[in-house]
Protein backbone atom coordinates (compact mmCIF):
# COMPACT_ATOMS: atom_id res chain seq x y z
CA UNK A 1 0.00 0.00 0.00
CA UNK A 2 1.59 3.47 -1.20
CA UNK A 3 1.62 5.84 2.05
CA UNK A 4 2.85 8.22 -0.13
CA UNK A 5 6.32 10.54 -1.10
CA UNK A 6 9.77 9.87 1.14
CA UNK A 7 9.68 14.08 0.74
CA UNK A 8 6.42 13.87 3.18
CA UNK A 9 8.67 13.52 5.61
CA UNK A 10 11.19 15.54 6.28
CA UNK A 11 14.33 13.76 7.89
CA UNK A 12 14.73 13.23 11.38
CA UNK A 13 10.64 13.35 11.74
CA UNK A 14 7.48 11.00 11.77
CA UNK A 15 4.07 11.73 10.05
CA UNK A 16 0.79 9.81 10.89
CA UNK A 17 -1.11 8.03 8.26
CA UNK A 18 -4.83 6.34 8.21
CA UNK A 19 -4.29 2.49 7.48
CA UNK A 20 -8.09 0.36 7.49
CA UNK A 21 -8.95 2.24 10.53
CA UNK A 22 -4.98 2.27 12.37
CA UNK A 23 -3.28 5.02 12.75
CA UNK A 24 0.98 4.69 11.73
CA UNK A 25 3.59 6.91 12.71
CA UNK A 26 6.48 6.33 9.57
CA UNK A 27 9.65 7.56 10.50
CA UNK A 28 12.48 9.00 8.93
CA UNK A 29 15.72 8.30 10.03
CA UNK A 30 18.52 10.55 9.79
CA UNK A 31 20.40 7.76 8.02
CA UNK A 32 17.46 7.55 5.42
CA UNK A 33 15.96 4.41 6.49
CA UNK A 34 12.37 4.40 7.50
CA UNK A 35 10.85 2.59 10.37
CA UNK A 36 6.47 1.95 11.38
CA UNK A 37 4.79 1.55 14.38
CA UNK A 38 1.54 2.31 16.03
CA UNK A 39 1.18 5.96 16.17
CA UNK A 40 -0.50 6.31 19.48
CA UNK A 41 1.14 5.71 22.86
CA UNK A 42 -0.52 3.33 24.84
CA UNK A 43 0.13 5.32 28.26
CA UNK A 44 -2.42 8.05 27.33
CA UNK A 45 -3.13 8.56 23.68
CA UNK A 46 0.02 10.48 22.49
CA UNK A 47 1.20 10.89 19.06
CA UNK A 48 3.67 8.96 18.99
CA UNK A 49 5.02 10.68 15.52
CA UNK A 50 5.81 13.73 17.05
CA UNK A 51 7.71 12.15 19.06
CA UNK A 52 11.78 12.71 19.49
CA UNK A 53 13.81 10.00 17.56
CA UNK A 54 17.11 8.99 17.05
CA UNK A 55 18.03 5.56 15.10
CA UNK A 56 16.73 3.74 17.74
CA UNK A 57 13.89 4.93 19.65
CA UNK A 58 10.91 7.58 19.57
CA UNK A 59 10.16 9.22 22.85
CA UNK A 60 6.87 10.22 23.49
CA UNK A 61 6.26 13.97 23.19
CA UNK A 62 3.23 13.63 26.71
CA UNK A 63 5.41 12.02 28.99
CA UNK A 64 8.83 10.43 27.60
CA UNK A 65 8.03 7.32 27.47
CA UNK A 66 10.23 5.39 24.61
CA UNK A 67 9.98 2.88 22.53
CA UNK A 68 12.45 0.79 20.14
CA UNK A 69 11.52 1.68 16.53
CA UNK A 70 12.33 -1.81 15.58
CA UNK A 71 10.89 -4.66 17.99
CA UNK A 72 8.22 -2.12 19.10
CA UNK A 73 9.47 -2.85 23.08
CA UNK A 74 8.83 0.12 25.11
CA UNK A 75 12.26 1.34 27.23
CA UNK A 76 10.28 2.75 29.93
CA UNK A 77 7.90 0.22 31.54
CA UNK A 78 5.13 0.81 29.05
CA UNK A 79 3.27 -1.74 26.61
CA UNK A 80 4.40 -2.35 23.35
CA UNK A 81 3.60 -0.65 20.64
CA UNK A 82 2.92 -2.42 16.76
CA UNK A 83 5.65 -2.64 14.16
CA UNK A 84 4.75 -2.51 10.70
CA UNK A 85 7.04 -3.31 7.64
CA UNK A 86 7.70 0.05 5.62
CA UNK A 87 10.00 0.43 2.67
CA UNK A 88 10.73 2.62 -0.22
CA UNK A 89 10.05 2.28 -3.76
CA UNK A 90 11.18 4.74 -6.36
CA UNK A 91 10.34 7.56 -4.06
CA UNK A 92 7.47 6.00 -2.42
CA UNK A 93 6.58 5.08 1.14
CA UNK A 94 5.38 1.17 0.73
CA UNK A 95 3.24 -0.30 4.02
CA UNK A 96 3.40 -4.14 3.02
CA UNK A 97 0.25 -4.77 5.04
């Protein structure tokens, strides 16, 4: 499923898409690889694509909580969040759903 362009989002940042009623957070990476989880924190309902990031967790902009953008673990004591495969194909951001 096309998300849509890799220059939606902007390096270093997450944006939120719609997926058959689930809300993603794509990500980014400085290094130019893209990672997919759940976009809303299971503590209390933050978007988890505003989050901070680095190559290997997103904090949670409401109340730090982190999670690892690849397993989907949270750092912090929380639940885990859902990982979803993401890629790129000739500019565009691929969900394989």
């Amino acid at each position: 499923m096309i998300l849509g362009s890799l220059h939606d989002i902007p390096l270093g940042e997450g944006r939120t898409f719609a997926v058959d009623g689930a809300m993603i957070a794509v990500f980014r990476l400085r290094d130019g690889s893209l990672r997919a989880l759940s976009a809303v924190c299971p503590h209390k309902g933050g978007p988890l694509a505003d989050g901070q990031i680095d190559l290997k967790q997103v904090v949670c902009p409401l109340h730090l909580n982190a999670w690892d953008l690849t397993t989907g673990c949270s750092l912090s004591g929380q639940p885990p969040v859902t990982v979803y495969p993401v890629r790129v194909d000739n500019d565009s951001i691929i969900l394989d759903v």
